[in-house]
PDB file of N, CA and C in Angstrom:
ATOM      1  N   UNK A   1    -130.306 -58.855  44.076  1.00  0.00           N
ATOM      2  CA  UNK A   1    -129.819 -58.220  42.870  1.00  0.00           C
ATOM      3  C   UNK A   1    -129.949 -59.190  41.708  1.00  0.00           C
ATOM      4  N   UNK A   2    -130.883 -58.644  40.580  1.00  0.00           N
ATOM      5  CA  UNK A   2    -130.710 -59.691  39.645  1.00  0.00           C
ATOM      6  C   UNK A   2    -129.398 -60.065  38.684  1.00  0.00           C
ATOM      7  N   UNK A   3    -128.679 -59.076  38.622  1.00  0.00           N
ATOM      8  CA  UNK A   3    -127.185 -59.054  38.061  1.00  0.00           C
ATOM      9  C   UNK A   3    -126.915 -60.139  38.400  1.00  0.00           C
ATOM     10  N   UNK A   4    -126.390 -60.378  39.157  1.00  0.00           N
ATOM     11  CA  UNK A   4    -125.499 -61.421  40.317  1.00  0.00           C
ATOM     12  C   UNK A   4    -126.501 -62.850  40.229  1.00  0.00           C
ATOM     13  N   UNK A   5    -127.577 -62.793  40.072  1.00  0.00           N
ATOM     14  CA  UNK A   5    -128.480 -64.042  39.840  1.00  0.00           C
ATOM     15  C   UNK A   5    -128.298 -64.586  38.064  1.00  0.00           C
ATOM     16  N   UNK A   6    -128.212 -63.350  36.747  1.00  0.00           N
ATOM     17  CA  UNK A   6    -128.725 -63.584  35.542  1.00  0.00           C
ATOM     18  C   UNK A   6    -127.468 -63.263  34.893  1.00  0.00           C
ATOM     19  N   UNK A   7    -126.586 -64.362  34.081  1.00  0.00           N
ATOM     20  CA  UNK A   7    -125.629 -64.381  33.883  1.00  0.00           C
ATOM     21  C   UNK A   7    -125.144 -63.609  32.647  1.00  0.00           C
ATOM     22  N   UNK A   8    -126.817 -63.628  31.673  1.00  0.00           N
ATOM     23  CA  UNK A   8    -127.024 -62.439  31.088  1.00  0.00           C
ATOM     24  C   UNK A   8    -126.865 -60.856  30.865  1.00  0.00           C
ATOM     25  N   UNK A   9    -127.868 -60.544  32.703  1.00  0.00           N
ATOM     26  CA  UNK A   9    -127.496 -59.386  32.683  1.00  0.00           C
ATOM     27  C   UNK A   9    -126.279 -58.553  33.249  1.00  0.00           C
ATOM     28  N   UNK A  10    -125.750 -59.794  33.747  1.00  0.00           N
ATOM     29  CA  UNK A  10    -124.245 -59.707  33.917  1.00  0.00           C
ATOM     30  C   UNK A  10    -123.062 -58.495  33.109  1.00  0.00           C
ATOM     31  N   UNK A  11    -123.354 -59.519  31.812  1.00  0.00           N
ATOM     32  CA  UNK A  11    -122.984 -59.959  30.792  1.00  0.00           C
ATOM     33  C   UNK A  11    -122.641 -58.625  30.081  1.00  0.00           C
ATOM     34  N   UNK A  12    -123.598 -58.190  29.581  1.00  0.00           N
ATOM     35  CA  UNK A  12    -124.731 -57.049  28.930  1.00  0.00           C
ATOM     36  C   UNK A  12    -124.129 -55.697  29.917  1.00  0.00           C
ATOM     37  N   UNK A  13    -124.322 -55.934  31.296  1.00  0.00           N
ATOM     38  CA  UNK A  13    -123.536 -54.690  32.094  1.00  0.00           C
ATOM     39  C   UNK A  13    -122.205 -54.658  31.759  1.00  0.00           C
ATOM     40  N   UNK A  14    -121.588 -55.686  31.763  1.00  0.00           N
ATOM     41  CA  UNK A  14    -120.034 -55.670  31.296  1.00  0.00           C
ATOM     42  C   UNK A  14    -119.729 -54.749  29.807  1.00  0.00           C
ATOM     43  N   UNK A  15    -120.334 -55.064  28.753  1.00  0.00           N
ATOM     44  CA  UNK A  15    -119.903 -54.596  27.517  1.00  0.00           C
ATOM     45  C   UNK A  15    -120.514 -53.186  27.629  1.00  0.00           C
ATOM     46  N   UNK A  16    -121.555 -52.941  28.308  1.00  0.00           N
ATOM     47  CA  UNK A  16    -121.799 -51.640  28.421  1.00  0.00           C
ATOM     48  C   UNK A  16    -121.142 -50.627  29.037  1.00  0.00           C
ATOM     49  N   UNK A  17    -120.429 -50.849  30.243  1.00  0.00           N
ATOM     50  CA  UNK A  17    -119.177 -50.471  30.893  1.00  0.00           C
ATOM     51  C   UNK A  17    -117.942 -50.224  30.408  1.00  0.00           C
ATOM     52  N   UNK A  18    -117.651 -51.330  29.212  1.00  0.00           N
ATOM     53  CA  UNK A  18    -116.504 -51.934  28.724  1.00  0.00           C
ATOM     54  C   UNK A  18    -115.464 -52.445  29.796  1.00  0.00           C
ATOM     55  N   UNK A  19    -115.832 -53.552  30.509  1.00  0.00           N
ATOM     56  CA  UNK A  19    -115.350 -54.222  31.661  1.00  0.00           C
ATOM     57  C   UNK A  19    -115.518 -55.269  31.566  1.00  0.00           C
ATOM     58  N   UNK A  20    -115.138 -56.056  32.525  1.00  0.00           N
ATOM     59  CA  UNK A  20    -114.742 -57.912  32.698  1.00  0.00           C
ATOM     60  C   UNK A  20    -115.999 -58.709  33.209  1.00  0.00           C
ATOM     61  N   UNK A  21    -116.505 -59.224  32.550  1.00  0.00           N
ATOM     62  CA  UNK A  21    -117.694 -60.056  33.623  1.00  0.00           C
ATOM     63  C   UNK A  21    -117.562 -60.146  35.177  1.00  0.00           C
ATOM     64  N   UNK A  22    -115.736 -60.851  35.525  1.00  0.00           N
ATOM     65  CA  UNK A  22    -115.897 -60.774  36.463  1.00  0.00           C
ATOM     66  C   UNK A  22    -115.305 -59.190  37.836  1.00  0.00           C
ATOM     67  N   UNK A  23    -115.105 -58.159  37.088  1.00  0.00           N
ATOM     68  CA  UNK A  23    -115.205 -56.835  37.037  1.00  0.00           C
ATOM     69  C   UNK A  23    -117.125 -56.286  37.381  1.00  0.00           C
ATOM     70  N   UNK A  24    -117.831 -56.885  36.773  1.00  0.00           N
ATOM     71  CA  UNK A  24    -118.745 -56.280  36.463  1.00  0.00           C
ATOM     72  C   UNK A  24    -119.599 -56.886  37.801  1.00  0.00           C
ATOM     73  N   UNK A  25    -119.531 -58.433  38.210  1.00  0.00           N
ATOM     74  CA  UNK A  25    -119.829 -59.182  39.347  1.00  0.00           C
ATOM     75  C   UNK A  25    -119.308 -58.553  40.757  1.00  0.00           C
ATOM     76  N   UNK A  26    -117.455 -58.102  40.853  1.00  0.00           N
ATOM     77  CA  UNK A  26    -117.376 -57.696  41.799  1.00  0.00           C
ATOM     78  C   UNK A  26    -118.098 -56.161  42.024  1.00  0.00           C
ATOM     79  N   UNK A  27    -118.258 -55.490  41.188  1.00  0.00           N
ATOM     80  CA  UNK A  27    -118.970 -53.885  41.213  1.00  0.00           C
ATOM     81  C   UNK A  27    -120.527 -54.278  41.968  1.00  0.00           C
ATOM     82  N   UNK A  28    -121.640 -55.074  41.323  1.00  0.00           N
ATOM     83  CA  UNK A  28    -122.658 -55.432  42.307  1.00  0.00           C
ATOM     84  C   UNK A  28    -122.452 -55.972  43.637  1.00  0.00           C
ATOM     85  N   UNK A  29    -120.991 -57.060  43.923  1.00  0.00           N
ATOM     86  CA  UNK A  29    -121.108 -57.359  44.861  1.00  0.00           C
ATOM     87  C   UNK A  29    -120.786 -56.333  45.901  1.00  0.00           C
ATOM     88  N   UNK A  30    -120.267 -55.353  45.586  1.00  0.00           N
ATOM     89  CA  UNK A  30    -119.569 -54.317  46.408  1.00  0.00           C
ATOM     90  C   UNK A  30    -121.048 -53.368  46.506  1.00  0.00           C
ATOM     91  N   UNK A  31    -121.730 -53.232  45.663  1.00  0.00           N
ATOM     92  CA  UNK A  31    -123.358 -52.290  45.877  1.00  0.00           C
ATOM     93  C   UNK A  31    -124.095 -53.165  46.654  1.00  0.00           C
ATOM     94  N   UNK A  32    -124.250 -54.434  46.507  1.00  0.00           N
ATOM     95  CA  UNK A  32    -124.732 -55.218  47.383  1.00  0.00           C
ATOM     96  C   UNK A  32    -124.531 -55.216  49.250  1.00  0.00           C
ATOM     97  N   UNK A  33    -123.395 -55.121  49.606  1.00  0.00           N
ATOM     98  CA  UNK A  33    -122.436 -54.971  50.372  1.00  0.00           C
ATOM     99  C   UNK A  33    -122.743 -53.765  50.729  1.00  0.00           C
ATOM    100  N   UNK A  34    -123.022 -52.465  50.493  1.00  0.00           N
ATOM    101  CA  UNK A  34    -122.836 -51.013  50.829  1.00  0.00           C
ATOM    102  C   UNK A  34    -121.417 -50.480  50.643  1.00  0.00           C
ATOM    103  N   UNK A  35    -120.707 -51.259  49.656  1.00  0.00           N
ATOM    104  CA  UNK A  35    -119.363 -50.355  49.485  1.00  0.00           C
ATOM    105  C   UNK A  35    -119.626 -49.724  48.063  1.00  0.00           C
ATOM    106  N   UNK A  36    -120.194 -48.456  47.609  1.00  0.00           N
ATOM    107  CA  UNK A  36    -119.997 -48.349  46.411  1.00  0.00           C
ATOM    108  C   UNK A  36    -119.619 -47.004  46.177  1.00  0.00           C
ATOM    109  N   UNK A  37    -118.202 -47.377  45.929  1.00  0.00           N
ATOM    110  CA  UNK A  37    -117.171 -46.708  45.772  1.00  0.00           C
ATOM    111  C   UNK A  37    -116.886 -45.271  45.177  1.00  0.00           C
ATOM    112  N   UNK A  38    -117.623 -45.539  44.034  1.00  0.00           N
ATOM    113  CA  UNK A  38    -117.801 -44.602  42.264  1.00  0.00           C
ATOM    114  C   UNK A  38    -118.667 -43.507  42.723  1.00  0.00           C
ATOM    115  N   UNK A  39    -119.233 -44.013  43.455  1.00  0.00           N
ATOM    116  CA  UNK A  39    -121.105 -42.602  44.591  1.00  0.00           C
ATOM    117  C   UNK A  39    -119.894 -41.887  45.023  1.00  0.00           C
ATOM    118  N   UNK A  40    -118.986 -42.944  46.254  1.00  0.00           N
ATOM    119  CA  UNK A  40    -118.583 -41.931  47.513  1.00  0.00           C
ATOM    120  C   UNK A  40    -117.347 -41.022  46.776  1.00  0.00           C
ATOM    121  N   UNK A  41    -116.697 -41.604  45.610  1.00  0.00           N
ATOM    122  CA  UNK A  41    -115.898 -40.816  45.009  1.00  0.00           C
ATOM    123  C   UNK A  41    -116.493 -39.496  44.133  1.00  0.00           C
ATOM    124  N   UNK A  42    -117.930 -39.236  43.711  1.00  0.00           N
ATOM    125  CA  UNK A  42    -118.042 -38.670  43.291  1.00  0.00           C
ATOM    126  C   UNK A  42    -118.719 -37.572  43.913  1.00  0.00           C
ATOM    127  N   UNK A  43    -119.334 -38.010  44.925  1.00  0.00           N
ATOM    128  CA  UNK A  43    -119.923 -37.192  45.991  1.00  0.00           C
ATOM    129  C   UNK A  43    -118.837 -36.185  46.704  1.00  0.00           C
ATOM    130  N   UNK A  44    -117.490 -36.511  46.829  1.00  0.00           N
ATOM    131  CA  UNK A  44    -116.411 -36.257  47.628  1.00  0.00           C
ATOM    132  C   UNK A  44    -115.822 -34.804  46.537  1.00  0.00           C
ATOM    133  N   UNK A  45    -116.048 -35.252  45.577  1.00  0.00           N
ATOM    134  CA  UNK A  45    -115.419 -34.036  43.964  1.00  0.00           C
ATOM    135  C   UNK A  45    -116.378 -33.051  43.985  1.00  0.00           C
ATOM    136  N   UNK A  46    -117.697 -33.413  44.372  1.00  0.00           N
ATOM    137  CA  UNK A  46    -118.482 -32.734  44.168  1.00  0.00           C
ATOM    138  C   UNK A  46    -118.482 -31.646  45.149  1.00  0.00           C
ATOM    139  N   UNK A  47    -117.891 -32.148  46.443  1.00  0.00           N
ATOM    140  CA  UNK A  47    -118.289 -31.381  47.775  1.00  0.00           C
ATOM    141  C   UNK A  47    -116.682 -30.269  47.721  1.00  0.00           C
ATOM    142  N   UNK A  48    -115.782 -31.161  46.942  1.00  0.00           N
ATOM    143  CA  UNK A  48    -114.116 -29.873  47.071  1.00  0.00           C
ATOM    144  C   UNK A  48    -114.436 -28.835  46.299  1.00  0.00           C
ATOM    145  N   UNK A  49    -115.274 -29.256  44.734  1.00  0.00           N
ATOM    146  CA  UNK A  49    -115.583 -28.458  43.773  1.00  0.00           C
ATOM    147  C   UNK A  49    -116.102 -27.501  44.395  1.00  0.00           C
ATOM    148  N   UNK A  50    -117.354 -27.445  44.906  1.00  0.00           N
ATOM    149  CA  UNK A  50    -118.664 -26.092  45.394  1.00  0.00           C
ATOM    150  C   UNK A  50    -117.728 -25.676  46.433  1.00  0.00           C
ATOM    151  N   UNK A  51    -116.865 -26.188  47.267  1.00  0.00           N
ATOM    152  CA  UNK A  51    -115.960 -25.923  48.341  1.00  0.00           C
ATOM    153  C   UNK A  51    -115.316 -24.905  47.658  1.00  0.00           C
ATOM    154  N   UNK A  52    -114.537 -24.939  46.750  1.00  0.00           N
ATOM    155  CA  UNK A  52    -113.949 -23.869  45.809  1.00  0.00           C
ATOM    156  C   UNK A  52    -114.389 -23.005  45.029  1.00  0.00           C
ATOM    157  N   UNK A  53    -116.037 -22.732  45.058  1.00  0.00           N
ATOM    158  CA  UNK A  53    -116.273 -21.831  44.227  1.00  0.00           C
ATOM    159  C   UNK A  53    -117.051 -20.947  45.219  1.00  0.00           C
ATOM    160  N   UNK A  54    -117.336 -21.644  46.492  1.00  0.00           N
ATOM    161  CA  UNK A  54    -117.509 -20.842  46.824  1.00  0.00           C
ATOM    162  C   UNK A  54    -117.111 -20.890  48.524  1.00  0.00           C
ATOM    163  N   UNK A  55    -116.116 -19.767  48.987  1.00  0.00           N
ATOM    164  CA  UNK A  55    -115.120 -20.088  49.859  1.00  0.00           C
ATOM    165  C   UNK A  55    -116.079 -20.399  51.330  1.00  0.00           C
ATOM    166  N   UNK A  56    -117.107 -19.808  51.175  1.00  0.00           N
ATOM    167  CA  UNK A  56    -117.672 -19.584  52.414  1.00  0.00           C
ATOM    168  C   UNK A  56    -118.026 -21.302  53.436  1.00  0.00           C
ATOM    169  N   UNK A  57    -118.562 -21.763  52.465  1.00  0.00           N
ATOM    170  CA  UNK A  57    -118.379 -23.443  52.902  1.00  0.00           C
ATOM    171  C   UNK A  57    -117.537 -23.869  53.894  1.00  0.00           C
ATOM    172  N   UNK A  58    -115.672 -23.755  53.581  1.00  0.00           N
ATOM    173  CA  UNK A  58    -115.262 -24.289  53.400  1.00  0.00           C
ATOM    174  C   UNK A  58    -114.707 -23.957  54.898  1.00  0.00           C
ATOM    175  N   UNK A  59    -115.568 -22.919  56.069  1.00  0.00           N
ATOM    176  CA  UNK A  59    -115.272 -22.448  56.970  1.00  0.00           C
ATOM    177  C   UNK A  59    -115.620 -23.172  58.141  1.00  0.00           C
TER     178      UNK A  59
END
C-alpha cells in the first residue's frame, strides 16, 4: 500500500476524509489486514434495505 509507505499520501487522505493522520494510517492498516469495516457495514444496509422492500428475500 503506498499510503502507509508516502507520508504524503497519507496526509492528503486525511484532509480529504476530514480525519487524523493517524486515523487515516489505522483505516489502510485495517484494508491491508482484510478488516474493512465501512464495505462490511455498508454491504449489511444494503442487504436489510432490499430485504424490506422486498419481503420475498427475507424468507
Amino acid at each position: 500500500m503506498a499510503f502507509l509507505d508516502n507520508p504524503e499520501l497519507l496526509l492528503m487522505h486525511a484532509q480529504s476524509t476530514g480525519s487524523s493522520v493517524a486515523a487515516a494510517r489505522l483505516y489502510f492498516t485495517k484494508m491491508l489486514c482484510g478488516f474493512d469495516q465501512e464495505e462490511s457495514a455498508h454491504t449489511a444496509t444494503a442487504a436489510s434495505t432490499s430485504a424490506r422492500q422486498n419481503p420475498r428475500h427475507s424468507r
